[in-house]
Protein backbone atom coordinates (compact mmCIF):
# COMPACT_ATOMS: atom_id res chain seq x y z
CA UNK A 1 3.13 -7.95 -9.97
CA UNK A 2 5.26 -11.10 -9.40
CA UNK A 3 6.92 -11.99 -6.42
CA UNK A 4 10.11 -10.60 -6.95
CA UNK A 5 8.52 -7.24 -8.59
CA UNK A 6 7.10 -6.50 -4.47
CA UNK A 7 10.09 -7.51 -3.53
CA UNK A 8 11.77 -4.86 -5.26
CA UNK A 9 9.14 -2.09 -4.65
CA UNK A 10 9.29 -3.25 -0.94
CA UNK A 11 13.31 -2.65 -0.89
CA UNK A 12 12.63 1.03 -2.39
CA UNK A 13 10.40 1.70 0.21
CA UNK A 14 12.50 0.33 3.06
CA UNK A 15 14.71 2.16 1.68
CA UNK A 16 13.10 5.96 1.58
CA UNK A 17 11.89 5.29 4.69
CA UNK A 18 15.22 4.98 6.11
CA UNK A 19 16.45 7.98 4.31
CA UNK A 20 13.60 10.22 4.85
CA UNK A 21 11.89 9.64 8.23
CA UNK A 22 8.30 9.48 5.91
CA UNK A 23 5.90 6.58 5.86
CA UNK A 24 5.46 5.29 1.79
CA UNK A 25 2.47 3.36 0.96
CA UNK A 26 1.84 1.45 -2.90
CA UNK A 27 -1.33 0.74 -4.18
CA UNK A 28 -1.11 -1.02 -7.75
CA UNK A 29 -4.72 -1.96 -9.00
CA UNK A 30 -7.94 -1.04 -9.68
CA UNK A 31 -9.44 2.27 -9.20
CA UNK A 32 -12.85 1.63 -9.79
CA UNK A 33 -13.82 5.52 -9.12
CA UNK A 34 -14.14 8.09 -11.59
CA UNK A 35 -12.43 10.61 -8.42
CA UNK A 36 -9.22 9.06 -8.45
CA UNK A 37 -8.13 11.37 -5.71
CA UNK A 38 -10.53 11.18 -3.77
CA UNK A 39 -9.75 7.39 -3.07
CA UNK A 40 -6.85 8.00 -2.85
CA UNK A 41 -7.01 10.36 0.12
CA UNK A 42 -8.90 7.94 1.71
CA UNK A 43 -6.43 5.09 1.38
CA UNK A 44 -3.85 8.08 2.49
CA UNK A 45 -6.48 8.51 5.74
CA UNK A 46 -6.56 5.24 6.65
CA UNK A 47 -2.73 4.70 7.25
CA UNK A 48 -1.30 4.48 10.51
CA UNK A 49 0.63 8.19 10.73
CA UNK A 50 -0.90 9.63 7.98
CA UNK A 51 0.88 13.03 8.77
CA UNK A 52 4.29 11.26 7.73
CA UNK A 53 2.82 9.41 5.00
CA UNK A 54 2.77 9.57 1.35
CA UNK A 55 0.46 7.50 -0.75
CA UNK A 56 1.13 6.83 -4.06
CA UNK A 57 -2.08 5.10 -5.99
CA UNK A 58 -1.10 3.37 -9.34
CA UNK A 59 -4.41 2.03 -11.60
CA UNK A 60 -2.08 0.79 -14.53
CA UNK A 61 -5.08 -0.33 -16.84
CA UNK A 62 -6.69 3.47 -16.41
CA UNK A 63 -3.12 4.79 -16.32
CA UNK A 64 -3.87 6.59 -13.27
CA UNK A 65 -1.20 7.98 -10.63
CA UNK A 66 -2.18 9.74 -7.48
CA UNK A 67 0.29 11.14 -5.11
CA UNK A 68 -0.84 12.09 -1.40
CA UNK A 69 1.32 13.49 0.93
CA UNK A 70 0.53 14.18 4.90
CA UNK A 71 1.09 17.55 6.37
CA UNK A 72 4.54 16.76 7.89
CA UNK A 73 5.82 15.63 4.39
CA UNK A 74 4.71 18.41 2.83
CA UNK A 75 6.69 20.85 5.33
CA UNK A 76 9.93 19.57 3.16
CA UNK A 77 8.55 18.24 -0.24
CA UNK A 78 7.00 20.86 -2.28
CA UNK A 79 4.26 20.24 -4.60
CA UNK A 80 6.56 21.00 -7.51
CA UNK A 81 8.64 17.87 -6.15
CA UNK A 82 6.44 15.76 -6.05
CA UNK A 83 4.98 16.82 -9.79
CA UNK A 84 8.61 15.91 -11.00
CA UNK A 85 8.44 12.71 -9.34
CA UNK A 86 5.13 11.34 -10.74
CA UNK A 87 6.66 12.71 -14.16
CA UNK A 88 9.84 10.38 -13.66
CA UNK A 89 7.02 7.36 -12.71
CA UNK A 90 5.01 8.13 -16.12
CA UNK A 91 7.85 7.84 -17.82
CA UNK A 92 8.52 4.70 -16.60
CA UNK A 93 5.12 3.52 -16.57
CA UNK A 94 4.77 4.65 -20.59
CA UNK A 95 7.86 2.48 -21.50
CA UNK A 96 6.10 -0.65 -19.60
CA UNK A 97 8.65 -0.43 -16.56
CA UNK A 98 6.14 -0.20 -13.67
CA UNK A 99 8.43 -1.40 -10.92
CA UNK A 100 11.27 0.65 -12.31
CA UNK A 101 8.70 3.54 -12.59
CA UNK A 102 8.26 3.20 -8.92
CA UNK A 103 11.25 2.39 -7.44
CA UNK A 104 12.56 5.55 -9.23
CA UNK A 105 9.56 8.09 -8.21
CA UNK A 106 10.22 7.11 -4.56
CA UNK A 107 14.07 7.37 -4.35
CA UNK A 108 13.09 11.09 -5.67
CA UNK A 109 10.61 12.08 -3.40
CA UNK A 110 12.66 10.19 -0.51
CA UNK A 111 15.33 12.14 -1.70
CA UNK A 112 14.01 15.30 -1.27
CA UNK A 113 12.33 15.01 1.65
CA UNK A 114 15.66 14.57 3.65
């Protein structure tokens, strides 16, 4: 991603985070695991509060997305949430629009976490 592509996936997270109290973590790159999930719990472990975090794990050559949420997240954002959310970043990510992808999925899962 370019500098001003962080720039805007760093505004949408400073953003949810204001709105929603939750930690929100990006990883765009390489997955070079065949259990996706897996790493990305462990990226979702390693955070600081990983109770109030959510992870979000993008591989775009694979075209992978993993979602994590922490146990405090997940007491207001329902797994059916969070489904529609990484829907609204496939989207995205299908029409080539990775940062938009992004930015959108977390306004929505900021959104309903409040």
């Amino acid at each position: 991603m370019s500098t001003a592509q962080r720039a805007t996936v760093e505004d949408a997270i400073r953003k949810a985070e204001l709105a929603s109290r939750a930690e929100f973590s990006v990883y765009v790159g390489p997955v070079g695991v065949d259990d996706t999930r897996a790493y990305a719990t462990q990226l979702h472990n390693t955070l600081v509060a990983p109770a109030r975090s959510i992870m979000i794990v993008v591989d775009p050559a694979r075209r992978l997305l993993e979602i994590v949420t922490g146990g405090w997240v997940r007491q207001s954002l329902s797994d059916a949430e969070t489904a529609l959310a990484a829907e609204t970043m496939r989207s995205s990510f299908a029409e080539g629009d990775l940062v938009g992808g992004l930015r959108a999925g977390i306004h929505q899962l900021a959104a309903h976490i409040r």
